[in-house]
Each structure stands twice: as C-alpha cells, then as structure tokens.
Protein backbone atom coordinates (compact mmCIF):
# COMPACT_ATOMS: atom_id res chain seq x y z
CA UNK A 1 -120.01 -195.94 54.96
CA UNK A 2 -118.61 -196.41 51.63
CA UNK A 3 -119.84 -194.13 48.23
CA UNK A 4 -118.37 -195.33 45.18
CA UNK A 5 -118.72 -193.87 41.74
CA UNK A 6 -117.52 -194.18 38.21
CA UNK A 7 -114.17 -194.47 39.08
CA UNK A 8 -114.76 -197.66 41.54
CA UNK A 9 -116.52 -199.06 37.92
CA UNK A 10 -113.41 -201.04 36.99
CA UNK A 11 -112.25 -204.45 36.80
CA UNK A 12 -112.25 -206.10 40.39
CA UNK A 13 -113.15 -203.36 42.14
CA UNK A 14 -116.69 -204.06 43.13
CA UNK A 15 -115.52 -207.57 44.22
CA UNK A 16 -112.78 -205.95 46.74
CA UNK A 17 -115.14 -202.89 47.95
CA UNK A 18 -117.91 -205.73 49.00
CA UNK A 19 -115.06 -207.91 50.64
CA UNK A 20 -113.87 -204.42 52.97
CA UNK A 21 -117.38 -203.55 53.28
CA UNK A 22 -118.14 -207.02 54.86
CA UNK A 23 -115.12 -207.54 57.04
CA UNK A 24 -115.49 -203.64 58.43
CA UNK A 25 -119.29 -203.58 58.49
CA UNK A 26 -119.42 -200.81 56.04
CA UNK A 27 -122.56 -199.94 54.66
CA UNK A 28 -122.54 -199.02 50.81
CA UNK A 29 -123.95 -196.83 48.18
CA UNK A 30 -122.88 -195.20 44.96
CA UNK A 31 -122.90 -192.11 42.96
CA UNK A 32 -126.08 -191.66 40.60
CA UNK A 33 -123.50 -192.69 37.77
CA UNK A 34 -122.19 -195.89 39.08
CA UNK A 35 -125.65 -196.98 40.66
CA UNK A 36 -126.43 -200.74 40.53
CA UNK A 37 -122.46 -201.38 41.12
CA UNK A 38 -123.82 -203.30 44.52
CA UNK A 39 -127.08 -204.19 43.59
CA UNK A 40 -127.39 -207.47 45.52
CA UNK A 41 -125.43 -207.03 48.83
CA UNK A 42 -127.15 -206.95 51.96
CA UNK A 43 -124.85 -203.75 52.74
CA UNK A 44 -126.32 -201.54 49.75
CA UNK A 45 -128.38 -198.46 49.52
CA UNK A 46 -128.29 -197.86 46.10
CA UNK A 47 -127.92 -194.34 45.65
CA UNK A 48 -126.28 -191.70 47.77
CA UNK A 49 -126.20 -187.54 48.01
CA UNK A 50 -129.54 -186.20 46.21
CA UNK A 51 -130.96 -189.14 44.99
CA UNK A 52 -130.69 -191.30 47.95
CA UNK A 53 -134.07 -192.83 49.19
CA UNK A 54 -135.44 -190.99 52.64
CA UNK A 55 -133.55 -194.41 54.84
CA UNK A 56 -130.44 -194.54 52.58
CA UNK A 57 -130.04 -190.33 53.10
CA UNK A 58 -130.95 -190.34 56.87
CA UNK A 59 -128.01 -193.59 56.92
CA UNK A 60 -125.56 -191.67 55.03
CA UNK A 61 -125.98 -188.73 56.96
CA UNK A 62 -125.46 -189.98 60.32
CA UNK A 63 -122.26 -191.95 59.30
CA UNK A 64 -119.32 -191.68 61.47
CA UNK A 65 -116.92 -191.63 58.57
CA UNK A 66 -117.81 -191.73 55.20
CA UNK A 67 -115.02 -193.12 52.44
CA UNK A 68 -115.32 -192.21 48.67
CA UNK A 69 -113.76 -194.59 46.29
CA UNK A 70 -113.26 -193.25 42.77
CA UNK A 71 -116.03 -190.51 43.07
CA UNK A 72 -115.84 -186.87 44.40
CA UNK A 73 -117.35 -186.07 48.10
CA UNK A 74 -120.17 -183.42 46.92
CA UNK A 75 -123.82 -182.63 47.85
CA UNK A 76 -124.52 -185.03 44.92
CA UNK A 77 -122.91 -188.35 46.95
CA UNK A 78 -123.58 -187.68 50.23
C-alpha cells in the first residue's frame, strides 16, 4: 500500500510511484491534498486516512505494510 501526498506532487514522481506500484502489486492512494495524483490507474483509491471511501479505508486498513511517499503517516492518510 502506497499513500502519497504533496510532497510525491513533483516532477516524475507519479510516473515512478505507478511503475513500483505495478511491479510490487502495491495498491495506491493519496493524501486529501495530493488527491487525483493517480486518478486513472487500476491500483488507485483515491483518497486515504479520513476521507477514504468505506472499500478504500477497510483496504488501507488491513494493509500489511503501508509506505508514505512525501506525506506524513497520521489519522488523516491512513
């Protein structure tokens, strides 16, 4: 499970999370500030933490690991 937020916003790096997320069969969703970042991937939730949809929470939660990439790890994102 990868959350990314407005620090994973920069140049390339939506391009190289949806490569790792596809060769590790990662599922993905962002921070409320960086949501749309994956709009279009088969792997995205949209929106982790307290604005995740009922699916995209119950996902998140029972995640074995969960990786942050340029976004804090708070009840917000996941």
């Amino acid at each position: 499970m990868f959350v990314a937020g407005r620090g994973a916003r920069t140049p390339g790096a939506r391009d190289a999370l949806l490569e790792l997320a596809d060769r590790h069969g990662a599922l993905l969703a962002t921070s409320a500030v960086a949501r749309g970042l994956f709009r279009g991937s088969a792997w995205s939730l949209d929106v982790s933490g307290g604005f995740a949809s009922p699916l995209a929470a119950d996902l998140i939660t029972g995640a074995d690991l969960v990786v942050g990439w340029g976004c804090s790890l708070t009840g917000w994102t996941t």
